[in-house]
C-alpha atoms as a PDB file:
ATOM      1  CA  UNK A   1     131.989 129.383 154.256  1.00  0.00           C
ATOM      2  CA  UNK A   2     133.434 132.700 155.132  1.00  0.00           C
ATOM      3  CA  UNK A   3     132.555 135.196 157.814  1.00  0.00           C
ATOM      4  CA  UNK A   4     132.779 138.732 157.031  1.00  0.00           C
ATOM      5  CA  UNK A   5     135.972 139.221 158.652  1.00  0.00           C
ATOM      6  CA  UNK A   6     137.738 136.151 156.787  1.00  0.00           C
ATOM      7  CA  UNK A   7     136.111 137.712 153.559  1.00  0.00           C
ATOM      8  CA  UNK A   8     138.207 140.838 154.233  1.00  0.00           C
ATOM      9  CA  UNK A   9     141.088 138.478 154.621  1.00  0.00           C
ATOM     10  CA  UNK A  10     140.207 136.774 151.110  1.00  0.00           C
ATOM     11  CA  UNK A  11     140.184 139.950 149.559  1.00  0.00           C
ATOM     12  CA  UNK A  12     143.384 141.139 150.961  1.00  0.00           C
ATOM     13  CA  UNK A  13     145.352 138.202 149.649  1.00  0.00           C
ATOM     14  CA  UNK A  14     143.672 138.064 146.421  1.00  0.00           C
ATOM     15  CA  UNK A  15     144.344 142.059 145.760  1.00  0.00           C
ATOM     16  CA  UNK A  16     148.460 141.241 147.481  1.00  0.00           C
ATOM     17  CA  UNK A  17     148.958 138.642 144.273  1.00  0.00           C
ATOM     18  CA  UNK A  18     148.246 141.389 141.946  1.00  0.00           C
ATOM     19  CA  UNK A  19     151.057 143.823 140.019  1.00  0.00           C
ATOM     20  CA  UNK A  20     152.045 146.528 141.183  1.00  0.00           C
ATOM     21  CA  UNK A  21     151.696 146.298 144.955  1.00  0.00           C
ATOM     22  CA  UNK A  22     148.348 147.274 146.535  1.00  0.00           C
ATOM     23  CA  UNK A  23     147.016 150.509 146.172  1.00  0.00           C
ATOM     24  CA  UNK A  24     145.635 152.871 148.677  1.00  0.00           C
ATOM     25  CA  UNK A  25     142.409 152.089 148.713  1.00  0.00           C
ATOM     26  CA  UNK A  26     142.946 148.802 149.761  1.00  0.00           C
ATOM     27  CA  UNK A  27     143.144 150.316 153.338  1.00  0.00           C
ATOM     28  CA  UNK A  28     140.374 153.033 152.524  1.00  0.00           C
ATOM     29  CA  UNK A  29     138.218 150.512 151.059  1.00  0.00           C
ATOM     30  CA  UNK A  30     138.647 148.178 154.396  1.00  0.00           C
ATOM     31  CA  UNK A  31     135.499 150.055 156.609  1.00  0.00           C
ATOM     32  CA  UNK A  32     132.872 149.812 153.992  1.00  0.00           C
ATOM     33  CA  UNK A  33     133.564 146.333 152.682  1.00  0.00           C
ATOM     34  CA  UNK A  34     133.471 145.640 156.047  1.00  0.00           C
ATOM     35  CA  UNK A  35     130.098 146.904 156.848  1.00  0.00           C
ATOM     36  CA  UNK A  36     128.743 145.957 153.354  1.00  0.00           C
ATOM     37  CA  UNK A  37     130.011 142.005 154.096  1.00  0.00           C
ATOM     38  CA  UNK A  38     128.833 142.547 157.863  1.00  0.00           C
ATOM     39  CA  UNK A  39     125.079 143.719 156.251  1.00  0.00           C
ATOM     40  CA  UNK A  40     124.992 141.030 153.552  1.00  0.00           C
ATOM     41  CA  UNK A  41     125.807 138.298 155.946  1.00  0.00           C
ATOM     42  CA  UNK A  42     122.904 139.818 158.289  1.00  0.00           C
ATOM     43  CA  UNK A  43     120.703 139.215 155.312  1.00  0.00           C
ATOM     44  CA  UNK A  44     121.745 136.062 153.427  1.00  0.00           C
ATOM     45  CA  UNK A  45     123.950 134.495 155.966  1.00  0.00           C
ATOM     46  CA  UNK A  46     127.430 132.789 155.073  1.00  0.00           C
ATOM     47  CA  UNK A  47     127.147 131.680 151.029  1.00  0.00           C
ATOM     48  CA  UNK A  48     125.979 135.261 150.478  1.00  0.00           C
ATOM     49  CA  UNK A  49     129.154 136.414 151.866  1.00  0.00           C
ATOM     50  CA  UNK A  50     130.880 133.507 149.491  1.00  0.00           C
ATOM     51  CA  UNK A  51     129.371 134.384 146.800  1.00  0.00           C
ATOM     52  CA  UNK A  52     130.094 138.347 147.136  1.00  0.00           C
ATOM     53  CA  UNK A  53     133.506 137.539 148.112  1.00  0.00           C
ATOM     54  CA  UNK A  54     134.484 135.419 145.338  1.00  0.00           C
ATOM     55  CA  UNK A  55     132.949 138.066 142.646  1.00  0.00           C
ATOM     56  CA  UNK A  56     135.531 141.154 144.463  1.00  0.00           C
ATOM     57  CA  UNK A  57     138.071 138.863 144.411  1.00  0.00           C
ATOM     58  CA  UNK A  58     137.755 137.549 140.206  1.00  0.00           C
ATOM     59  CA  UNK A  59     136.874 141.099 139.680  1.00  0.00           C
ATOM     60  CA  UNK A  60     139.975 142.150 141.483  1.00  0.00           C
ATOM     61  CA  UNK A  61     142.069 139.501 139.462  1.00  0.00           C
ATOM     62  CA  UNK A  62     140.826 140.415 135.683  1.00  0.00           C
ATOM     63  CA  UNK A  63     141.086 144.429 136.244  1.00  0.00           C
ATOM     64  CA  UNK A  64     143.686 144.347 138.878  1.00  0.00           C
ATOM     65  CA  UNK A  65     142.292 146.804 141.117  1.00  0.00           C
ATOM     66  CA  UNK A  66     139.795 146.262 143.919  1.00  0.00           C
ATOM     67  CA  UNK A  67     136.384 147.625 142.733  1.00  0.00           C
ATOM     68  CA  UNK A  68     135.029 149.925 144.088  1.00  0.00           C
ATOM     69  CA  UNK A  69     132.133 150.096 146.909  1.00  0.00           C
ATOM     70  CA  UNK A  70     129.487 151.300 144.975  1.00  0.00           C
ATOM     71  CA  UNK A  71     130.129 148.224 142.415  1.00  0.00           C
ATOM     72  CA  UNK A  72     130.056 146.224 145.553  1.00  0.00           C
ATOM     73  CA  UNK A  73     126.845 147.131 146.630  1.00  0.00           C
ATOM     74  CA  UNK A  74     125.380 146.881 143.507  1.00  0.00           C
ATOM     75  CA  UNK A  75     126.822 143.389 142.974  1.00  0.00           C
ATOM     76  CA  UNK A  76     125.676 142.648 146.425  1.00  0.00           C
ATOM     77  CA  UNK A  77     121.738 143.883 145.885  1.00  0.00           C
ATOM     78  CA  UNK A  78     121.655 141.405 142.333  1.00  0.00           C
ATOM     79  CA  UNK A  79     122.855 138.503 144.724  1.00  0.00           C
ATOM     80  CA  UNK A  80     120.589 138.957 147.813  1.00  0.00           C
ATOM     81  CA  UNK A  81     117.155 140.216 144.886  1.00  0.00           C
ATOM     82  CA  UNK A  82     118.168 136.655 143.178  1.00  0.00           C
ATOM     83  CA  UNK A  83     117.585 134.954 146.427  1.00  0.00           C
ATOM     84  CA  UNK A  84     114.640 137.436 147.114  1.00  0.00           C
ATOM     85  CA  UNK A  85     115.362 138.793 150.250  1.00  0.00           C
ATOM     86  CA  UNK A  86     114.710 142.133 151.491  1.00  0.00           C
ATOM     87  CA  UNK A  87     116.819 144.774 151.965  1.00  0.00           C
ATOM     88  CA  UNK A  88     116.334 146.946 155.093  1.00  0.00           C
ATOM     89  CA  UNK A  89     115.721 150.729 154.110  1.00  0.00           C
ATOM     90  CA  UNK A  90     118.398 151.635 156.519  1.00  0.00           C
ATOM     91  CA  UNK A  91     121.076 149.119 154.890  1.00  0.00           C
ATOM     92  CA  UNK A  92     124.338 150.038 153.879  1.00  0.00           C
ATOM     93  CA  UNK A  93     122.986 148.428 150.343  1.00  0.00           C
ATOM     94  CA  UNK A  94     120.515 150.606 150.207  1.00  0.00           C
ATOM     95  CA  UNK A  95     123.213 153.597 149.442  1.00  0.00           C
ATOM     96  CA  UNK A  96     124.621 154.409 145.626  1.00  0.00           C
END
């Protein structure tokens, strides 16, 4: 099960084994995953934060590019309604 630090680190190595080399907004991407992995696990603990992570990283694989934060959250609000938990009104998720 993955934190949402080691999820960042999952990501990182999954977008490094695409061609060509990263782009910039792996670095400008880093803050919000961060707070969006940092909110989901708040909400739907570790396998939330699997689940999510797994989904940026096969997404990042077939299109080779990371996608992008508001595809994130949305992905993340379909997980965490399947599971039927409640999203704060002040989340992160809550933005897009």
């Amino acid at each position: 099960m993955a934190t949402p630090i080691a999820a960042i680190r999952q990501i990182i190595l999954a977008r490094r084994e695409q061609q060509p080399p990263p782009p910039k907004n792996l670095q400008s991407y880093r803050p919000i995953y961060r707070e969006i992995l940092e909110t989901v696990h708040e909400i739907g603990g570790e396998p939330v934060v699997d689940m999510l992570t797994e989904w940026i990283i096969e997404e990042t694989k077939s299109t080779g590019e990371l996608p992008p934060p508001t595809a994130v959250i949305t992905h993340a609000r379909k997980i965490i309604n399947e599971l039927e938990a409640e999203i704060p009104e002040d989340s992160v998720l809550q933005a897009t």
